[in-house]
Every structure is written in C-alpha cells, then in structure tokens.
C-alpha atoms as a PDB file:
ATOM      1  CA  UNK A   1       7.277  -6.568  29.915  1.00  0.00           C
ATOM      2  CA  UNK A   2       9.907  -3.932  29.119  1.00  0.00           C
ATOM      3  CA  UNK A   3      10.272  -2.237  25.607  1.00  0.00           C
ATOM      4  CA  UNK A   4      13.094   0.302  25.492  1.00  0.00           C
ATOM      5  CA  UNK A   5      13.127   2.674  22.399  1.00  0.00           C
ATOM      6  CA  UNK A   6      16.861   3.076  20.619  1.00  0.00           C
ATOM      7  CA  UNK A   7      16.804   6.523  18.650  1.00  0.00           C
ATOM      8  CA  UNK A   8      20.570   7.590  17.498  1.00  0.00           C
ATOM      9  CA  UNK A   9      19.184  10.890  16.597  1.00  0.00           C
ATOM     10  CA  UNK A  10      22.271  12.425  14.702  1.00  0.00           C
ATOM     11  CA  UNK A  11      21.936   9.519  12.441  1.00  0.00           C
ATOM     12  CA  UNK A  12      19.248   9.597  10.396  1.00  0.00           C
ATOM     13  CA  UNK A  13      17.723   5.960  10.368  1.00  0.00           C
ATOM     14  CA  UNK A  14      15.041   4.798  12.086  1.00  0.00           C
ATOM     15  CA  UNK A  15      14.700   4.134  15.590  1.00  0.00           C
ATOM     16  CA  UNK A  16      14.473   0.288  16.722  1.00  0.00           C
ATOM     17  CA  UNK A  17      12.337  -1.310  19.476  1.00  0.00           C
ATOM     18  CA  UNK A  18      13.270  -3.779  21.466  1.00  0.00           C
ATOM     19  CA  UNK A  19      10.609  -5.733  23.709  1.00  0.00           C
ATOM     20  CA  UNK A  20      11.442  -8.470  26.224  1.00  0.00           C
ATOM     21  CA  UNK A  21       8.491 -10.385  27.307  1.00  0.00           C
ATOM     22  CA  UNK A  22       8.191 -12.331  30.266  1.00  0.00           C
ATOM     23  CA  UNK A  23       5.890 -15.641  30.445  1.00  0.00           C
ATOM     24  CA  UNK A  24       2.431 -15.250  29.746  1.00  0.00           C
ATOM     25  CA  UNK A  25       2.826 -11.797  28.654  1.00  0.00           C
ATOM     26  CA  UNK A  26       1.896 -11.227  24.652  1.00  0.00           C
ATOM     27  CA  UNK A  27       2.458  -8.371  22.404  1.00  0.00           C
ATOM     28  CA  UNK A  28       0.139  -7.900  18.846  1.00  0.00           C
ATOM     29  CA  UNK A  29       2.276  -6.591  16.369  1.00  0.00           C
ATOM     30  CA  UNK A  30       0.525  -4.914  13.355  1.00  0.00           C
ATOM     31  CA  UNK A  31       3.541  -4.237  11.169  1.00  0.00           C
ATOM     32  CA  UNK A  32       5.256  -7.855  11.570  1.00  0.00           C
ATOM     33  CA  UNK A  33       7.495  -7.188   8.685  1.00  0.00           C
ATOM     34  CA  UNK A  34       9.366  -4.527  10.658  1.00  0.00           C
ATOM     35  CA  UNK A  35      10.380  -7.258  13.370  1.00  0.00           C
ATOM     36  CA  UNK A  36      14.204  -7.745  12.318  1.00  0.00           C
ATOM     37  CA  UNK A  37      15.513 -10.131  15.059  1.00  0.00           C
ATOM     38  CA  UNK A  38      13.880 -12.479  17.661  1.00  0.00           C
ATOM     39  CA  UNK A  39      15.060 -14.530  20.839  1.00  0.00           C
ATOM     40  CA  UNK A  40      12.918 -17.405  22.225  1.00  0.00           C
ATOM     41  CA  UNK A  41      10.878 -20.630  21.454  1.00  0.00           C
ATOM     42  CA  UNK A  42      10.280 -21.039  17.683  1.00  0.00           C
ATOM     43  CA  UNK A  43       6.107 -20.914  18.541  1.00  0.00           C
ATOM     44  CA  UNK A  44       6.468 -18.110  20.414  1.00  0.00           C
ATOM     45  CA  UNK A  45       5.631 -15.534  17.272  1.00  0.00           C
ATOM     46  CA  UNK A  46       2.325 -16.812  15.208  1.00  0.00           C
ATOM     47  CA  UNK A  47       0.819 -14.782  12.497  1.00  0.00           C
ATOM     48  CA  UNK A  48      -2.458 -13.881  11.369  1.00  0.00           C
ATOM     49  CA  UNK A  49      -4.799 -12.648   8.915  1.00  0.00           C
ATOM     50  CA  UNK A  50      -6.282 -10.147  10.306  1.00  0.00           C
ATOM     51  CA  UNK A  51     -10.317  -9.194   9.823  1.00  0.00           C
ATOM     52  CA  UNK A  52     -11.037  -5.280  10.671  1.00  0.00           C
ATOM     53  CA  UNK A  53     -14.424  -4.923   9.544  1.00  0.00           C
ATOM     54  CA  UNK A  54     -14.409  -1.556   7.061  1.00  0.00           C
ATOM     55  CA  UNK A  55     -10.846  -1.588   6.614  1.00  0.00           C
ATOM     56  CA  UNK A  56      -9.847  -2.161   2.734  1.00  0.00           C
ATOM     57  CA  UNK A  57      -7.011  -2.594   1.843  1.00  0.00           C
ATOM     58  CA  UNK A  58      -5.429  -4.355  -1.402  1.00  0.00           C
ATOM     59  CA  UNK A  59      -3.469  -6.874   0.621  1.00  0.00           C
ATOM     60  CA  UNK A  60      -4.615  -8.654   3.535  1.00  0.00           C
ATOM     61  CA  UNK A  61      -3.998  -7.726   6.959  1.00  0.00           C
ATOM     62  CA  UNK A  62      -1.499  -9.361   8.842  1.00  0.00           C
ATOM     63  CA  UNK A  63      -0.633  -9.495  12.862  1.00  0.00           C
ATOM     64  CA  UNK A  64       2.138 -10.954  14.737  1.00  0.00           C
ATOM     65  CA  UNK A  65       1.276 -12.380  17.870  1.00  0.00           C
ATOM     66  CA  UNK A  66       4.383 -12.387  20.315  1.00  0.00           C
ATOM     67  CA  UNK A  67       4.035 -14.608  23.527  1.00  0.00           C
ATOM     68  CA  UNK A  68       6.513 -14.603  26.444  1.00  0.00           C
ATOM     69  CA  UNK A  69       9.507 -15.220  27.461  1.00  0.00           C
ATOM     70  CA  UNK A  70      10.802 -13.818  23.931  1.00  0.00           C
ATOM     71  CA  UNK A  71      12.957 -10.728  23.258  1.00  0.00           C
ATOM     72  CA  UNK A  72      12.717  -9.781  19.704  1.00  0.00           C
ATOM     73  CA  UNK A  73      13.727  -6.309  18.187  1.00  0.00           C
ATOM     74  CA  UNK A  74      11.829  -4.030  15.414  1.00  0.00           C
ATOM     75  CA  UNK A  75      12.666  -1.122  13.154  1.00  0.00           C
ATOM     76  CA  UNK A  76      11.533   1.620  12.042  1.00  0.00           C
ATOM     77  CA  UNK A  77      11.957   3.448   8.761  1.00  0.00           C
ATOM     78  CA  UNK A  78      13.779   7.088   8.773  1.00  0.00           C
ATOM     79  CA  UNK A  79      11.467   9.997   9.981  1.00  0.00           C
ATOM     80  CA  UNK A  80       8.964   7.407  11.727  1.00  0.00           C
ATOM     81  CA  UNK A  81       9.215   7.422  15.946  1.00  0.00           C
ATOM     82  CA  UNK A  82       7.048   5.133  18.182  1.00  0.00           C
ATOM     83  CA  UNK A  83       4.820   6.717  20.843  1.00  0.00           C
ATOM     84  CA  UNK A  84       3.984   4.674  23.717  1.00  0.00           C
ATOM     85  CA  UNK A  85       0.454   5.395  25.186  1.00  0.00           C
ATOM     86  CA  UNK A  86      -0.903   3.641  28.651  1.00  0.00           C
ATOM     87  CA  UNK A  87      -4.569   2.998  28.531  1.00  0.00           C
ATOM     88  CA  UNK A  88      -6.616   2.884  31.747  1.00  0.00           C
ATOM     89  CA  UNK A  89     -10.146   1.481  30.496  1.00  0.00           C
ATOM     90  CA  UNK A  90     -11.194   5.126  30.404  1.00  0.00           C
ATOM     91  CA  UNK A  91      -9.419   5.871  27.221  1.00  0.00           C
ATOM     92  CA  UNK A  92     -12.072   7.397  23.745  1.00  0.00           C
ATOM     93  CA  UNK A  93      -9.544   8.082  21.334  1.00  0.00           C
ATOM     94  CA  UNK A  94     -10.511   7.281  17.930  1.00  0.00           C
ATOM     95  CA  UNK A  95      -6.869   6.052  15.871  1.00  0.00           C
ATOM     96  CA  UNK A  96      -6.392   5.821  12.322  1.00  0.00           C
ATOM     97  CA  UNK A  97      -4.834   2.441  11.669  1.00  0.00           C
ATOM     98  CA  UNK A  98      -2.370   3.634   9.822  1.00  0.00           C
ATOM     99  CA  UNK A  99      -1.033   4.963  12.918  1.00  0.00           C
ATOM    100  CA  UNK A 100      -0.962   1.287  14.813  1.00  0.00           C
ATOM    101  CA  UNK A 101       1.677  -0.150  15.418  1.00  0.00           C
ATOM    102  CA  UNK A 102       1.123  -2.544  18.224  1.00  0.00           C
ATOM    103  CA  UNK A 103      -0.828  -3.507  21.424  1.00  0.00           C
ATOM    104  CA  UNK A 104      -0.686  -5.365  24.447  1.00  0.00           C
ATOM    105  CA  UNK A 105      -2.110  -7.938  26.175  1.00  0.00           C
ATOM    106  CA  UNK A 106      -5.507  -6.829  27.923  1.00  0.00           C
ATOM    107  CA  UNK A 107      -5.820  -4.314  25.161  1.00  0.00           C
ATOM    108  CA  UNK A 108      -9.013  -4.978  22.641  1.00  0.00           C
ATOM    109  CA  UNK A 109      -9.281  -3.016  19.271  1.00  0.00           C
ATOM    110  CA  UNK A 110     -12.434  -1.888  17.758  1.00  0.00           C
ATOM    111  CA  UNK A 111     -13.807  -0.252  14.808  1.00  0.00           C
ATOM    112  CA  UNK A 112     -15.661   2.360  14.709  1.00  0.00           C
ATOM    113  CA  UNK A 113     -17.969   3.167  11.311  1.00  0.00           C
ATOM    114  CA  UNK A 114     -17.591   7.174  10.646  1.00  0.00           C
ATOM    115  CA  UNK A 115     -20.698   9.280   9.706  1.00  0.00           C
ATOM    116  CA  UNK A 116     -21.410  10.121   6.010  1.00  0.00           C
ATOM    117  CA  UNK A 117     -20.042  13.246   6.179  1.00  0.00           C
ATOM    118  CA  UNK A 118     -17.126  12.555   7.538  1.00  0.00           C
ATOM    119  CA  UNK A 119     -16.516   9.487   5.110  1.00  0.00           C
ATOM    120  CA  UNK A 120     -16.577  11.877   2.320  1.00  0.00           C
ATOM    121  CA  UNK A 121     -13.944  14.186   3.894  1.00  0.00           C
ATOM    122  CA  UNK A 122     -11.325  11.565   5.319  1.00  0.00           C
ATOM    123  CA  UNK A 123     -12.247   9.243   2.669  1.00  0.00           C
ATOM    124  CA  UNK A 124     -11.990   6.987   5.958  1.00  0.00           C
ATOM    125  CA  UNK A 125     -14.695   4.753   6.218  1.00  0.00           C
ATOM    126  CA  UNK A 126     -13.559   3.990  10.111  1.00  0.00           C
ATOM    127  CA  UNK A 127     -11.360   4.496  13.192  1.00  0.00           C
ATOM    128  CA  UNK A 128     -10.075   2.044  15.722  1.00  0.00           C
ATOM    129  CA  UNK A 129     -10.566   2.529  19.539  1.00  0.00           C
ATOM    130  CA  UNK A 130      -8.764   0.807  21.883  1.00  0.00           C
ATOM    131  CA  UNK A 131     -10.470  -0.609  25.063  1.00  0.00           C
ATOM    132  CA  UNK A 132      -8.949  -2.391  28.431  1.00  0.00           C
ATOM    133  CA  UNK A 133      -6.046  -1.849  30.428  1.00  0.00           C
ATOM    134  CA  UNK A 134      -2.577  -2.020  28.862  1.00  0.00           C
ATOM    135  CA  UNK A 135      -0.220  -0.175  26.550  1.00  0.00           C
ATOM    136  CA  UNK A 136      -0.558   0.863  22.990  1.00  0.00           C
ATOM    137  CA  UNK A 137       2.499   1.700  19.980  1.00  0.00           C
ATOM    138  CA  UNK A 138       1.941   4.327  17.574  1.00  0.00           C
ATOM    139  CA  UNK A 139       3.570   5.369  14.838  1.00  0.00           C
ATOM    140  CA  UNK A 140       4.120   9.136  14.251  1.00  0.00           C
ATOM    141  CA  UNK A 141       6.214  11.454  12.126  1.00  0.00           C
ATOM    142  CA  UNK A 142       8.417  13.740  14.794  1.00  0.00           C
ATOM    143  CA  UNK A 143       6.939  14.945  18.125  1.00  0.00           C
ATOM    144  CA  UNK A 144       3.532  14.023  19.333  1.00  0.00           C
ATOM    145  CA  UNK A 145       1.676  16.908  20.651  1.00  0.00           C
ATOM    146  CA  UNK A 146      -1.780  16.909  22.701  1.00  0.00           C
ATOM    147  CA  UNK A 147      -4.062  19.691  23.024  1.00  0.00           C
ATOM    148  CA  UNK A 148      -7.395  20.220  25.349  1.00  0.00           C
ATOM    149  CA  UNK A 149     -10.605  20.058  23.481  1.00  0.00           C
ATOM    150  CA  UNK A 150     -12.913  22.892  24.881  1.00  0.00           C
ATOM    151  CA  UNK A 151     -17.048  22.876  24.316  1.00  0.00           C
ATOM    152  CA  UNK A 152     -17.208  26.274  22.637  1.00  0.00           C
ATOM    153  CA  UNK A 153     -13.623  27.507  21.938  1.00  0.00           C
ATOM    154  CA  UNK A 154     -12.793  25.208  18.644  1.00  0.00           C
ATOM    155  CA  UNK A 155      -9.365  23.620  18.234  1.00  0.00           C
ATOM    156  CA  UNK A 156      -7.603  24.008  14.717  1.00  0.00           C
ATOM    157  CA  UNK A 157      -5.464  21.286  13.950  1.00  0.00           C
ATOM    158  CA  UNK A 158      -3.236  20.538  10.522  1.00  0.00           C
ATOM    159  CA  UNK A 159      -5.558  17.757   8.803  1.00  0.00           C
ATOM    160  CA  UNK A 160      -2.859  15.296   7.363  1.00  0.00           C
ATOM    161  CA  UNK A 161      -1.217  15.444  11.304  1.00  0.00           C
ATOM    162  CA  UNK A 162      -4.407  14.301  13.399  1.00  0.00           C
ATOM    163  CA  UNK A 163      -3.161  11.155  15.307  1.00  0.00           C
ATOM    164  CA  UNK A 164      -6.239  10.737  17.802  1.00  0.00           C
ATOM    165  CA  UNK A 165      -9.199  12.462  18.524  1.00  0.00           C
ATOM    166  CA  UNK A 166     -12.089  11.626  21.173  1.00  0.00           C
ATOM    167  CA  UNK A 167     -15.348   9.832  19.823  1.00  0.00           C
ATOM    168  CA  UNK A 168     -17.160  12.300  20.986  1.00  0.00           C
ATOM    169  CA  UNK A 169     -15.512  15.442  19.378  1.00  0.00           C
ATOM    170  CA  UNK A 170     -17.439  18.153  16.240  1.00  0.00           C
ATOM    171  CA  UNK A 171     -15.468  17.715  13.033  1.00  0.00           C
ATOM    172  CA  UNK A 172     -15.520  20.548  10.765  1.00  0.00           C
ATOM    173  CA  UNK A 173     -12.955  20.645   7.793  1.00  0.00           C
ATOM    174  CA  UNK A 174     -12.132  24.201   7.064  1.00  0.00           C
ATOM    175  CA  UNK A 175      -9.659  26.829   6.705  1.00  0.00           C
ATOM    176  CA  UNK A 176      -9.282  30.173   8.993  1.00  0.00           C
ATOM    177  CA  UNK A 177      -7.705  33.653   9.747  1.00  0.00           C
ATOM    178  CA  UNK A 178      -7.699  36.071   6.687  1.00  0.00           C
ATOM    179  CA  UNK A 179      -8.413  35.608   3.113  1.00  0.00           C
ATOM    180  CA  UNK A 180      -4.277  35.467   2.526  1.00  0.00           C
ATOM    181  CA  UNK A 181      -4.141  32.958   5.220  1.00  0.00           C
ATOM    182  CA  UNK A 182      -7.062  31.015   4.777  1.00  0.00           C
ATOM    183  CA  UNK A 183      -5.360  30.694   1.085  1.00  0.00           C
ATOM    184  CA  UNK A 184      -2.327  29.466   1.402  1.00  0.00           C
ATOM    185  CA  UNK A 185      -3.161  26.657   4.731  1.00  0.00           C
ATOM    186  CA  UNK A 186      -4.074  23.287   4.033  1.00  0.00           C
ATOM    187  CA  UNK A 187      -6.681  22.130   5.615  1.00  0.00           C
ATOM    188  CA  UNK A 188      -7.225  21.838   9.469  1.00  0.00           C
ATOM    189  CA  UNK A 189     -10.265  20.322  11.469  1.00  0.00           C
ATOM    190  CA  UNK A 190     -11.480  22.795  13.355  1.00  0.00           C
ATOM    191  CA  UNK A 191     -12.733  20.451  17.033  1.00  0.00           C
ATOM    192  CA  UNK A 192     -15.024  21.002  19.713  1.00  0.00           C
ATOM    193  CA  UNK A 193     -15.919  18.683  22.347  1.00  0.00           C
ATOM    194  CA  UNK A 194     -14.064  17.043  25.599  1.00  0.00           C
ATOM    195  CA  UNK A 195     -10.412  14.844  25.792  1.00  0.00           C
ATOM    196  CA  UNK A 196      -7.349  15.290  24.677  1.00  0.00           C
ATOM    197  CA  UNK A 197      -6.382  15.580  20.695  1.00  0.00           C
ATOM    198  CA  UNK A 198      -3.005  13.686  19.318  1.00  0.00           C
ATOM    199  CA  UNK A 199      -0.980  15.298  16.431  1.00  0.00           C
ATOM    200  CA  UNK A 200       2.040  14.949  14.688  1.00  0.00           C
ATOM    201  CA  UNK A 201       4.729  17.546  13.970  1.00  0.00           C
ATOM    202  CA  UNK A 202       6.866  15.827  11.490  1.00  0.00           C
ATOM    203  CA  UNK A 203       4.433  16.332   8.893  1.00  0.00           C
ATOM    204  CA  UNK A 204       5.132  20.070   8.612  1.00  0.00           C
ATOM    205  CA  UNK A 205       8.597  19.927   8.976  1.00  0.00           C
ATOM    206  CA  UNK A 206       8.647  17.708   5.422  1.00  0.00           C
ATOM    207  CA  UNK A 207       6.922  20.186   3.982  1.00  0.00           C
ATOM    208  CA  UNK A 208       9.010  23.111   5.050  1.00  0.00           C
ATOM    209  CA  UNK A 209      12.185  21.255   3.863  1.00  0.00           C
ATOM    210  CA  UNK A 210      10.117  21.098   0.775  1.00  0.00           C
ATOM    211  CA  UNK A 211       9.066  24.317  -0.255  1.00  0.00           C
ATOM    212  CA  UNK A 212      12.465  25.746   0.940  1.00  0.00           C
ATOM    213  CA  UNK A 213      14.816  22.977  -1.263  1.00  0.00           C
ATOM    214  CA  UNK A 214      13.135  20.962  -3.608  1.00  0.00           C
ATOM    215  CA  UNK A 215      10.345  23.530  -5.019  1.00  0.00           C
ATOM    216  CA  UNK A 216      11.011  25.053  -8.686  1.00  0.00           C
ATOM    217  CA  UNK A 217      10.302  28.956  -8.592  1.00  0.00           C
ATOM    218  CA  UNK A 218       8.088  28.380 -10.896  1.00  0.00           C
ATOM    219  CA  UNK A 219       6.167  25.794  -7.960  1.00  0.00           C
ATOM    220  CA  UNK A 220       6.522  28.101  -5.086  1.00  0.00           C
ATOM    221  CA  UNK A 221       5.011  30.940  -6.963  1.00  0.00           C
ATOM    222  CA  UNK A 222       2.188  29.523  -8.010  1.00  0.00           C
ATOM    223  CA  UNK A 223       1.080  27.920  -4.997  1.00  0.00           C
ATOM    224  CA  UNK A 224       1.548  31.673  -3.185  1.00  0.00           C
ATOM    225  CA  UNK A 225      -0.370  33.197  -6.264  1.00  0.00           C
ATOM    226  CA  UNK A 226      -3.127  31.092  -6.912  1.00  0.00           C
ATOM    227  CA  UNK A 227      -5.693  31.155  -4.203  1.00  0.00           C
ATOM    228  CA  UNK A 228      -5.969  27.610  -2.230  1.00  0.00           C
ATOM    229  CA  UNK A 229      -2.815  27.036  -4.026  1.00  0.00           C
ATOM    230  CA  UNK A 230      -1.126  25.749  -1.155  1.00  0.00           C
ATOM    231  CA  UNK A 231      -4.351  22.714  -0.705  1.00  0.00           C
ATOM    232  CA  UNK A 232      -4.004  21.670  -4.223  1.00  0.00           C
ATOM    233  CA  UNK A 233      -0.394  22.595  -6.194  1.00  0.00           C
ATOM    234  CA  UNK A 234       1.554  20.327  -3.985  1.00  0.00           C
END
C-alpha cells in the first residue's frame, strides 16, 4: 500500500490523498464523499451503513470499503491536513470520530462509552480506539502536536484542539494562571496519567485571524472586559 499526501501549501485548498492498493490490501474510508477519482475494478469500492454503537448522528453513517489493486484519490477541504498514525497493537488512544478519516486493513475500531461526568462536559457520549496492527488517517486543523502525560505534573491542553488522549488519562475541565488569565482562556483539560496526548494547532490560529480581522471593537472589548468573556462572547 502506498498513500502519498499532495499539499500545495501557497495555495490555499485542501490537500489530496492519493492511495494505491495492491491485491488483497483494503482501505475503510469514513468520509467516502471526499473520494474524487478512482482507478480499478468497478467492485473494488463497496459502501456501507455503518453501526457505531453511541454515536448519533442525524444521518446515517456511511464507510467506503476500498479493496486492492485500486488507486483512487481524495480531498480535503481548505484548512483540513491528514495525519498518518502507525499502530503497533500497543496503541490506547481514545479518538473523537470526528477526527477519522480512515483505517487499514488489520485495524479494528471500537467504542468506548465515557463516564457521566465527562458526558456532561464533552457532550460526547463516546470515543473510538483503534486496535491491531496497521495505519490510521486523521483529520486535523494545522500541525499535530504530542505531549508526555506525567502522573503528578498535569498537562493543560486547549479543549476544542484535543485529537487523542490515552484511556487511561484524569480529565479535569478548567481554566489556570491568574484571575486575568484564567478570564480570558477558553477552556483546557488539565491531564494526568501515562501516553502520549494529540492536539491540533489550527484551531488557534482561526481564532487569532479572528479576533485580529473580523471582530467589531465593540466584540473584542467585551470579551477582554467581561470576565470568562473569552469562553462565552465568541
């Protein structure tokens, strides 16, 4: 299997992925509608409904499954990159699905059913793990970053740019640093535990562009003025 990632980054689109499979080698697309041109047998592609147990959403789930020898090519809309991820079988990350955007054969996704608590936060009723040996897509907003989780020492991460986390990490939403700073920061979840965390930097960068060109004065000073303004005047 090869996939090579074409990213004319003085453009502005998208970037677009082209896979070429090889026989018996398969590739589960969860985005099918992004796949723009194909190469091969006619019954090489078949889609599916798919059924992810806790996973609502107003239209129904559909994956593409891809089966060798094909080439076919995918895009991807402006500001969205793919991150390719090799899993080993040792591999705990918990994914939000939004963030899928395929897997390989050998790869199996699960669900996994959040706590209360966290339910109420994310309004997430579950992740999805990955398990096996293979290779994973994801879809991010700018550069993925990874940071060590630590036992003690907790990890403060940007809430709306949390790509992956391990299963077995603390999850605490809350602010920090001083009451000015704590004011004006959305957000983070502040993470103990083990593993490596997944973010997203594209997230902030949107919002910088925001508050520097498309804000009214009017905007930008209330969301400086008005404590948590920058959580909830958006």
């Amino acid at each position: 299997m090869n996939i090579d990632v074409q990213d004319e980054s003085d453009s502005g689109s998208g970037q677009a992925v082209a896979f070429t499979l090889g026989e018996k080698e398969e590739v589960h697309v969860l985005h099918p509608q992004q796949i723009i041109a194909y190469q091969g047998p006619a019954t090489g592609r078949a889609d599916r409904f798919m059924d992810v147990k806790g996973i609502y959403r107003k239209r129904k789930l559909i994956r593409s499954d891809m089966s060798g020898p094909c080439h076919f090519v995918a895009a991807l809309p402006p500001g969205y990159r793919v991150k390719i991820l090799q899993l080993d079988g040792k591999s705990d990350l918990l994914y939000d699905f939004k963030h899928l955007f395929f897997y390989s054969k050998g790869v199996t996704m699960d669900t996994r059913v959040l706590s209360m608590k966290n339910v109420l936060v994310t309004r997430d009723i579950v992740k999805v793990k990955f398990t096996g040996n293979g290779i994973i897509g994801i879809l991010t907003e700018g550069t993925v970053c990874e940071a060590e989780l630590h036992p003690y020492n907790p990890l403060y991460v940007d809430a709306g740019s949390i790509i992956a986390y391990p299963e077995n990490a603390k999850l605490e939403l809350t602010v920090y640093g001083n009451h000015l700073a704590s004011q004006h920061m959305s957000y983070h979840w502040k993470m103990t535990g083990h593993g490596p965390v997944l973010f997203q930097a594209g997230r902030q960068n949107r919002r910088f562009e925001r508050d520097n060109n498309d804000d009214g004065i009017i905007k930008r000073f209330l969301r400086e003025a008005v404590p948590f303004g920058g959580v909830f005047i958006k």
